[in-house]
N, C-alpha and C. Protein backbone atom coordinates (compact mmCIF):
# COMPACT_ATOMS: atom_id res chain seq x y z
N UNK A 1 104.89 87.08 93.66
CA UNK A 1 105.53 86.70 92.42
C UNK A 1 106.47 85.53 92.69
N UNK A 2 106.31 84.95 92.29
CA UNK A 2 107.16 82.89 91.77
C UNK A 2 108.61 83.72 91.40
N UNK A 3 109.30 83.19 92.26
CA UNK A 3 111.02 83.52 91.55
C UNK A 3 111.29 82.37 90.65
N UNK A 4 112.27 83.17 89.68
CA UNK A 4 112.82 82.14 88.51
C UNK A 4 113.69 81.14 88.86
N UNK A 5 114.40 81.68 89.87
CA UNK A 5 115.31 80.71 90.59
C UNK A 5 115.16 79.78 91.95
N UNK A 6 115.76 79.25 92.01
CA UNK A 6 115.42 78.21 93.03
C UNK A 6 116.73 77.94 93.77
N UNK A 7 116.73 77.73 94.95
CA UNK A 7 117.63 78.43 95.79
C UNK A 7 118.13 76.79 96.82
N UNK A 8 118.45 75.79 96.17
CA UNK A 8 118.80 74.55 97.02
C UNK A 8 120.34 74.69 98.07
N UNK A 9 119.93 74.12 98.75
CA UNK A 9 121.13 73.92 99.70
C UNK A 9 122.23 72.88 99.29
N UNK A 10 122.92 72.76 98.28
CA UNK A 10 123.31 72.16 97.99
C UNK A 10 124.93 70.93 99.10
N UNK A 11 125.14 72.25 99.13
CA UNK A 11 126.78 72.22 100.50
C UNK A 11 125.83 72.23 101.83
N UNK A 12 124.76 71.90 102.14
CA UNK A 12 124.08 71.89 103.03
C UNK A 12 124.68 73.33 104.57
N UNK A 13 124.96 74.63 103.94
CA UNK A 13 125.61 75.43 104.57
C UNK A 13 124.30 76.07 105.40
N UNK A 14 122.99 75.83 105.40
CA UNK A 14 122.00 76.32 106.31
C UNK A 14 122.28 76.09 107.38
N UNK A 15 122.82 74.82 107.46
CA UNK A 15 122.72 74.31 109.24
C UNK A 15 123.58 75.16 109.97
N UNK A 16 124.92 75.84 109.30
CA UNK A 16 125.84 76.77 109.93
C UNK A 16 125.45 77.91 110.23
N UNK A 17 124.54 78.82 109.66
CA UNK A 17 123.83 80.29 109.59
C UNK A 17 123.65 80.10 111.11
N UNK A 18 123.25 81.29 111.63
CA UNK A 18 122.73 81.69 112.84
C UNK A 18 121.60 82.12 112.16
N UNK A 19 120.63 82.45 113.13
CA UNK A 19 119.68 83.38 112.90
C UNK A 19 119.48 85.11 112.20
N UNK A 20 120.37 85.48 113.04
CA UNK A 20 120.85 86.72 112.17
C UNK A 20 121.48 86.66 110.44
N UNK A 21 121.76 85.68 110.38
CA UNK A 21 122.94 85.42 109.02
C UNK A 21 121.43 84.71 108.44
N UNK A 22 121.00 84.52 109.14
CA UNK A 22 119.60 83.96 108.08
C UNK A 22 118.88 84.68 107.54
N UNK A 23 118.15 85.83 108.74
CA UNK A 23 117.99 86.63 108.14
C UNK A 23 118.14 87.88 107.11
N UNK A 24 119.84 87.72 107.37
CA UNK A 24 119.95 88.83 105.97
C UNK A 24 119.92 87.88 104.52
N UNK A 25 120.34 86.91 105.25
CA UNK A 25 120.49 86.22 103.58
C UNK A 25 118.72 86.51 103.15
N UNK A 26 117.71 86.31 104.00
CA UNK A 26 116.49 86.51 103.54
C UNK A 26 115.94 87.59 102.84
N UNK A 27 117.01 88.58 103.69
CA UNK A 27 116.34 90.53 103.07
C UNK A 27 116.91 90.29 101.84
N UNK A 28 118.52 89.85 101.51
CA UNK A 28 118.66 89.98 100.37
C UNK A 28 118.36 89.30 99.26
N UNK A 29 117.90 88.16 99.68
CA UNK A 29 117.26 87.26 98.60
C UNK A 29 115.85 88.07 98.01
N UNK A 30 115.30 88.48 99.18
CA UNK A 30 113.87 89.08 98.58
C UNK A 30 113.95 90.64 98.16
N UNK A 31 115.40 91.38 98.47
CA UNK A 31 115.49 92.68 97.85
C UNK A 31 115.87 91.98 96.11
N UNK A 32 116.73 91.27 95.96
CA UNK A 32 116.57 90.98 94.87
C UNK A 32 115.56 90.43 94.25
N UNK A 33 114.76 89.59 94.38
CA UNK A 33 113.02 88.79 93.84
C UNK A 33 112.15 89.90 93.54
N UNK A 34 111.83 91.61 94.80
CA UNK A 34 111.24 92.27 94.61
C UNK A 34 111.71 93.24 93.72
N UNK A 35 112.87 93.67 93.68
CA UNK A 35 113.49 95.28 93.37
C UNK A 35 114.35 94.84 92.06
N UNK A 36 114.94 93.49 91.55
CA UNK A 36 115.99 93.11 90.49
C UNK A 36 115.20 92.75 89.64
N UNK A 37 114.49 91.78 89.80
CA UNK A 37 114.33 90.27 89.12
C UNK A 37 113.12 91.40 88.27
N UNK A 38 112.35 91.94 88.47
CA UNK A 38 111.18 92.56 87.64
C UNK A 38 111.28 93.38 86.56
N UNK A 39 113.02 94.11 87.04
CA UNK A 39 113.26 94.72 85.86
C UNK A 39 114.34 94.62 84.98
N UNK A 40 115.42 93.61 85.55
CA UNK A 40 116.37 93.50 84.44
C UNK A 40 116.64 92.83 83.77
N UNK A 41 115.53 92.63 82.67
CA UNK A 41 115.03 91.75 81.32
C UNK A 41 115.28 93.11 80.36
N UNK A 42 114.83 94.40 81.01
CA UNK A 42 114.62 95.36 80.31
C UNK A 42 116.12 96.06 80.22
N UNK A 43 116.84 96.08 81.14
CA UNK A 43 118.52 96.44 80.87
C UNK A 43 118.91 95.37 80.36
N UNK A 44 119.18 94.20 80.22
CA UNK A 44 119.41 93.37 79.44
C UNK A 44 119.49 93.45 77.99
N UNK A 45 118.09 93.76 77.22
CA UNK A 45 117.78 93.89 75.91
C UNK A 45 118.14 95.23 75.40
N UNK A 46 118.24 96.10 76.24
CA UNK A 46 118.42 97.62 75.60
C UNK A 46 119.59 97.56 75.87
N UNK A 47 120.93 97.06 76.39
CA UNK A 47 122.44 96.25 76.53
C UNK A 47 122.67 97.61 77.65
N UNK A 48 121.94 98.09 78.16
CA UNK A 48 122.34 99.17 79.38
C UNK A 48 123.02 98.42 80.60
N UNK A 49 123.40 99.52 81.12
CA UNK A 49 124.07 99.02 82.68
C UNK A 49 123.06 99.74 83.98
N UNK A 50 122.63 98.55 84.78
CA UNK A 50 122.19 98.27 86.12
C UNK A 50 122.42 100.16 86.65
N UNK A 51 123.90 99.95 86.79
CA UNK A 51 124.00 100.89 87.73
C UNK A 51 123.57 102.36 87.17
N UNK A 52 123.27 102.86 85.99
CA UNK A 52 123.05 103.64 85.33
C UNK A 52 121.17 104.16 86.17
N UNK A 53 120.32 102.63 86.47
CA UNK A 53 119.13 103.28 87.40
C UNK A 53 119.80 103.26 88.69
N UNK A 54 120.36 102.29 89.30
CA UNK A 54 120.56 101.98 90.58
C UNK A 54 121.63 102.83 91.38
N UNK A 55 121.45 104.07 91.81
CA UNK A 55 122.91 104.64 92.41
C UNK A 55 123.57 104.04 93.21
N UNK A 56 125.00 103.97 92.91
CA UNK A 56 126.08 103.14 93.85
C UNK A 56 125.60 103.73 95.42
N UNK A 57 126.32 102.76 96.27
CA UNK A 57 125.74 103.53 98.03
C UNK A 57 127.58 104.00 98.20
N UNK A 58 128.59 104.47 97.39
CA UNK A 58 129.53 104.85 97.70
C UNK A 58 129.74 106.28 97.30
């Protein structure tokens, strides 16, 4: 699936990441693309709240 967003380097802050810091930024970019982005068009319009499916991790 094509994300809606587009993700430029603007402050050119890639070059600073390590590898590790790259990779999470990656898990979380794609936990959001896979697990967010598909369904909250649908909390949106019904004016619900996120956390109401999503249980807090606290």
């Amino acid at each position: 699936m094509a994300s809606v967003i587009d993700h430029p380097d603007y402050f050119l802050l890639d070059a600073d990441l390590t590898d590790v810091d790259r990779a999470l930024r990656d898990r979380v970019r794609a936990f959001g693309q896979n697990t967010i982005e598909p369904i909250i068009n649908g909390f949106w319009y019904r004016h619900s709240r996120f956390e109401s499916w999503y249980p807090s991790s606290s």
